[in-house]
N, C-alpha and C. Protein backbone atom coordinates (compact mmCIF):
# COMPACT_ATOMS: atom_id res chain seq x y z
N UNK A 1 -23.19 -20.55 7.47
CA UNK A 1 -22.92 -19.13 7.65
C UNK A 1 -21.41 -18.88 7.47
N UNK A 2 -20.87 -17.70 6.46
CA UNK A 2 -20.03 -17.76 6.49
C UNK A 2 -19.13 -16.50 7.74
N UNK A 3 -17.94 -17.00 8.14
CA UNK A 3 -17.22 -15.66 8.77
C UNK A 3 -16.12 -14.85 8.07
N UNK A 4 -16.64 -13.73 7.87
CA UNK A 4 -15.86 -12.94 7.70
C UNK A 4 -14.44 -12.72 7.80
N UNK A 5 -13.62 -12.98 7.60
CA UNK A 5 -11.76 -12.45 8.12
C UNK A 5 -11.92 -11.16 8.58
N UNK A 6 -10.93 -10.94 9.45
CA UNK A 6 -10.75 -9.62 9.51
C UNK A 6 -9.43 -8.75 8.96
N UNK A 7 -9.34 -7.84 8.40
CA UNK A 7 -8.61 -6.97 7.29
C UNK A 7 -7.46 -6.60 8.36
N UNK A 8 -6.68 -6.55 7.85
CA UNK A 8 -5.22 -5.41 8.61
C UNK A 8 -5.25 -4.64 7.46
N UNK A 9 -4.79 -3.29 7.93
CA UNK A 9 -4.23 -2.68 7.30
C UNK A 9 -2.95 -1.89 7.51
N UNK A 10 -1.43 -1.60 7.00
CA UNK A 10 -0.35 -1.35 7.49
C UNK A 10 -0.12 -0.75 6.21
N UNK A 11 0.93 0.09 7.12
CA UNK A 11 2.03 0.69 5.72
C UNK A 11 3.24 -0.07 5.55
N UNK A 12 3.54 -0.44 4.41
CA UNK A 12 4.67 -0.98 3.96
C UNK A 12 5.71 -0.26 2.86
N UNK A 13 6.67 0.08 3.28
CA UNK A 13 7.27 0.87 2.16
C UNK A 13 6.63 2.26 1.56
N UNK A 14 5.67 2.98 3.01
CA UNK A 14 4.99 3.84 2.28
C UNK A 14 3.55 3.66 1.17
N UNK A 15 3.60 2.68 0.70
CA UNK A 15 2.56 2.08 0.07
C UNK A 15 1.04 1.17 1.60
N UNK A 16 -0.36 1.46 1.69
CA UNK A 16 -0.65 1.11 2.19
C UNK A 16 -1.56 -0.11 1.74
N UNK A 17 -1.57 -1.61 2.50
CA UNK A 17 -1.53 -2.69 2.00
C UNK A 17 -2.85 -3.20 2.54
N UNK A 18 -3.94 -4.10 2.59
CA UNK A 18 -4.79 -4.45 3.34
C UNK A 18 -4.64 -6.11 2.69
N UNK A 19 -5.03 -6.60 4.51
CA UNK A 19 -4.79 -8.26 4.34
C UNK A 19 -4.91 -9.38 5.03
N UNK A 20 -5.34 -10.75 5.06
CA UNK A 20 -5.36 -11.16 6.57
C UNK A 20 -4.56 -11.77 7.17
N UNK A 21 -4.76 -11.71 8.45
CA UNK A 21 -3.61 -12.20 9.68
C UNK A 21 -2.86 -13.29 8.95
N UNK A 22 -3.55 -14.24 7.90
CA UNK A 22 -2.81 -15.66 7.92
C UNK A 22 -1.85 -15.31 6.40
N UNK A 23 -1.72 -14.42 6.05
CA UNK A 23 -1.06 -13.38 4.89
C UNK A 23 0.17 -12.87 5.19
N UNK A 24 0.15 -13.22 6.72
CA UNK A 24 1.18 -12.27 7.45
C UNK A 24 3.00 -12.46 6.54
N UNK A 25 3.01 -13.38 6.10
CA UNK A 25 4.58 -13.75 5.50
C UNK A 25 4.08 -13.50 4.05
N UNK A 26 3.31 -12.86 3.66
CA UNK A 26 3.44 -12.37 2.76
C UNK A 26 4.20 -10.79 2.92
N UNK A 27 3.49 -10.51 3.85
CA UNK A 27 3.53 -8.68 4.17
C UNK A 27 4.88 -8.88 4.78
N UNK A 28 5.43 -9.60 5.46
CA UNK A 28 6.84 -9.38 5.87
C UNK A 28 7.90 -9.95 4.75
N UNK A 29 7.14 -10.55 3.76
CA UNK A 29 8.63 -10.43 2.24
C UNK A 29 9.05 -9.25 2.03
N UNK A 30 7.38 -8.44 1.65
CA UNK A 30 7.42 -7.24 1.20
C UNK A 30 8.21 -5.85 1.91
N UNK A 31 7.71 -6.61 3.40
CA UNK A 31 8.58 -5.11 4.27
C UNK A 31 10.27 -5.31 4.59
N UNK A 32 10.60 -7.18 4.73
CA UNK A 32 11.78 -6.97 5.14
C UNK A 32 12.34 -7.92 4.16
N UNK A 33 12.59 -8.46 3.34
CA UNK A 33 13.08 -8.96 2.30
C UNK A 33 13.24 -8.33 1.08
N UNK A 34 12.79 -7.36 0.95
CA UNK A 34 13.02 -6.74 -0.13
C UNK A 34 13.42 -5.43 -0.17
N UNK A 35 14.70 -4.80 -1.03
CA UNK A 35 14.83 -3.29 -0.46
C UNK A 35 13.39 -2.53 -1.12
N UNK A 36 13.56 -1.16 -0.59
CA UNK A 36 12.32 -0.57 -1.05
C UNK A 36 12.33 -0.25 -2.77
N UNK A 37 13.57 -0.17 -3.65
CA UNK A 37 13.36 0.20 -4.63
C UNK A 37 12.52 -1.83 -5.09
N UNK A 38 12.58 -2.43 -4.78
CA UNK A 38 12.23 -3.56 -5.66
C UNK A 38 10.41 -3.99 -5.22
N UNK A 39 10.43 -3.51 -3.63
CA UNK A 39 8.99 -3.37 -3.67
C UNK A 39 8.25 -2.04 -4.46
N UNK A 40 8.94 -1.49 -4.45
CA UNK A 40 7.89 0.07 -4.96
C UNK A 40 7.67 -0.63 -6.68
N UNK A 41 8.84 -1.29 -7.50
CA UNK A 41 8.34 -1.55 -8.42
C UNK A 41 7.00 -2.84 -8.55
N UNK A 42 6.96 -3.59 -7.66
CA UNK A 42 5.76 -4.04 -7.51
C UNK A 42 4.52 -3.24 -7.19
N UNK A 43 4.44 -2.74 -6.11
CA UNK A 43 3.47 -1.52 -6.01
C UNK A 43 3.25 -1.12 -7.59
N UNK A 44 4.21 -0.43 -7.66
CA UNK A 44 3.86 0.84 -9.25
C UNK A 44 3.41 -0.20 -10.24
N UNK A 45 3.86 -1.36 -10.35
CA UNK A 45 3.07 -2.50 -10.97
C UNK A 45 1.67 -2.36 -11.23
N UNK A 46 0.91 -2.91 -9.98
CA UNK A 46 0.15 -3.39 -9.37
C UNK A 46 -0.87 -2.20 -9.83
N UNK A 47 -0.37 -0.83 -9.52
CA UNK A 47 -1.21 0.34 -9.77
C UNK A 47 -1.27 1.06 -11.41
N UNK A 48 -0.50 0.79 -12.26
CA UNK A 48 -0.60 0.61 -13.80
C UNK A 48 -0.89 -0.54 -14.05
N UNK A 49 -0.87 -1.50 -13.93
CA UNK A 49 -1.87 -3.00 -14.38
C UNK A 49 -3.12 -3.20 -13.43
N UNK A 50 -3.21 -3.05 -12.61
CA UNK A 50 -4.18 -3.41 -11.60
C UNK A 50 -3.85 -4.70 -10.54
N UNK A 51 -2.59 -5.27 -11.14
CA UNK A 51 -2.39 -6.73 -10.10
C UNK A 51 -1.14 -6.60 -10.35
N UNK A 52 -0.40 -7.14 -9.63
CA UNK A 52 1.42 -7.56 -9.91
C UNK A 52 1.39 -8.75 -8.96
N UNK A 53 2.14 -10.04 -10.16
CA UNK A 53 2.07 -11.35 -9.24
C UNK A 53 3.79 -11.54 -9.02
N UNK A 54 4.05 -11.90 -8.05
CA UNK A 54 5.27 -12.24 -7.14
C UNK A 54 5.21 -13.47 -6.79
N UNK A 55 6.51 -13.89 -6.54
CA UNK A 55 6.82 -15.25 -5.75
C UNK A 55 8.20 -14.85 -4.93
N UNK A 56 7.62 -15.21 -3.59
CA UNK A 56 8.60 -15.18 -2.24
C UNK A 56 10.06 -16.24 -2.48
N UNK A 57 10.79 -16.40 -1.13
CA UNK A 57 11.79 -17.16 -0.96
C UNK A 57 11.41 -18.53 -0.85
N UNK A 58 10.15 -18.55 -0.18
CA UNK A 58 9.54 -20.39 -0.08
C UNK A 58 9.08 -20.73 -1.14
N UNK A 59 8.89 -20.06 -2.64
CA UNK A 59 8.30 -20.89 -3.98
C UNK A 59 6.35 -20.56 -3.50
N UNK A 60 6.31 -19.23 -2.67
CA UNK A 60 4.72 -19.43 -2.43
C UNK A 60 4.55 -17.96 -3.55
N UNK A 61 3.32 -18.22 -4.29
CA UNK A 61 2.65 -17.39 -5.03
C UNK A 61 1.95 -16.13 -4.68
N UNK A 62 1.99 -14.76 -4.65
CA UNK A 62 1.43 -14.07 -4.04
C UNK A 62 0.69 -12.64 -5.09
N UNK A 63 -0.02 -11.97 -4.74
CA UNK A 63 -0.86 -11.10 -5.96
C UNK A 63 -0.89 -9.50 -5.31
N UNK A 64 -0.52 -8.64 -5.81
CA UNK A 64 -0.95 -7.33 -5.07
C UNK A 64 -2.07 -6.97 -5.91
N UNK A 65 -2.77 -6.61 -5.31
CA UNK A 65 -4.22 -6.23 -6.28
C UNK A 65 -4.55 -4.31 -5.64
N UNK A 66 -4.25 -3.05 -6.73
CA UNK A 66 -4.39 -2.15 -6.72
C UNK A 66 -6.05 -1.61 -6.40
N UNK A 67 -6.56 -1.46 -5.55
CA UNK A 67 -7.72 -0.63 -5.34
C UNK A 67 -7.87 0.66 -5.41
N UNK A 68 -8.56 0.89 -6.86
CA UNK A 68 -8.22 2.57 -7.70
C UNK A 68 -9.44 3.33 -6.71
N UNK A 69 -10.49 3.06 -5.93
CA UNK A 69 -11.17 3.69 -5.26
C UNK A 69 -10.86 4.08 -3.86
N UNK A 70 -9.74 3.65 -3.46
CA UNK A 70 -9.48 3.85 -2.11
C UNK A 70 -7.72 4.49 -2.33
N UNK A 71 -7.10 3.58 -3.16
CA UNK A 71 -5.85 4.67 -3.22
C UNK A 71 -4.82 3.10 -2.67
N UNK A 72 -5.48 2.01 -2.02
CA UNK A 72 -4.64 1.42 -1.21
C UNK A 72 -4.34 -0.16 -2.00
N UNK A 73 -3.83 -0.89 -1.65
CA UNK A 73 -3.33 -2.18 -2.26
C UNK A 73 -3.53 -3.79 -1.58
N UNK A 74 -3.90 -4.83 -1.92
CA UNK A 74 -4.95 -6.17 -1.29
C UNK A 74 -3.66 -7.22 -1.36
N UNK A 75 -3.15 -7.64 -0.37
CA UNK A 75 -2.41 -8.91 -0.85
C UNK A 75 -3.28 -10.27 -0.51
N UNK A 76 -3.20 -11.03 -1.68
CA UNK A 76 -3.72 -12.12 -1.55
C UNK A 76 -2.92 -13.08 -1.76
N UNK A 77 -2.71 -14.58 -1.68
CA UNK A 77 -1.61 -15.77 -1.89
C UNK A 77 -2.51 -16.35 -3.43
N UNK A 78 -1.68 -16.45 -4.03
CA UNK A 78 -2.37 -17.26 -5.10
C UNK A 78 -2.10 -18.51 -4.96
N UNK A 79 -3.44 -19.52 -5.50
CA UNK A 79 -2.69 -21.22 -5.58
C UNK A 79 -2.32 -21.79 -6.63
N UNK A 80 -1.54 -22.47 -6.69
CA UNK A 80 -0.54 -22.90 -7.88
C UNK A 80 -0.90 -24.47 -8.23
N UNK A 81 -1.14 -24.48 -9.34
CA UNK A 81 -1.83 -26.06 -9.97
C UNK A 81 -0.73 -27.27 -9.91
């Protein structure tokens, strides 16, 4: 049986993000490592392509994935070969 995660959802930079708890250093690159003009161009990315891939200060891989039915944005970690 599988369990479910459970979703956060927060505003970051005005842009609203959904994601899970163990994601959390992802969502704090985005809110405090970066000024807002360099996240919004990820966002605006993410929402004219549908994904914008990033890499943090630790060399970790990360994906914003645009959800055109809700308006809001998915961070996921990508894994690296």
């Amino acid at each position: 049986m599988e369990v479910k995660k459970e979703q956060i959802k927060e505003q970051i930079h005005g842009f609203w993000l959904v994601f899970e708890e163990e994601l959390r250093d992802g969502v704090r690159y985005l809110r405090d490592d970066l000024q807002y003009k360099e996240a919004k161009t990820l966002f605006d990315a993410a929402r004219l392509d549908g994904t914008a891939e990033f890499e943090d200060d630790q060399d970790r891989d990360w994906t914003l994935i645009y959800n055109r039915q809700d308006g809001n944005y998915t961070l996921i970690r990508r894994q690296t070969e």
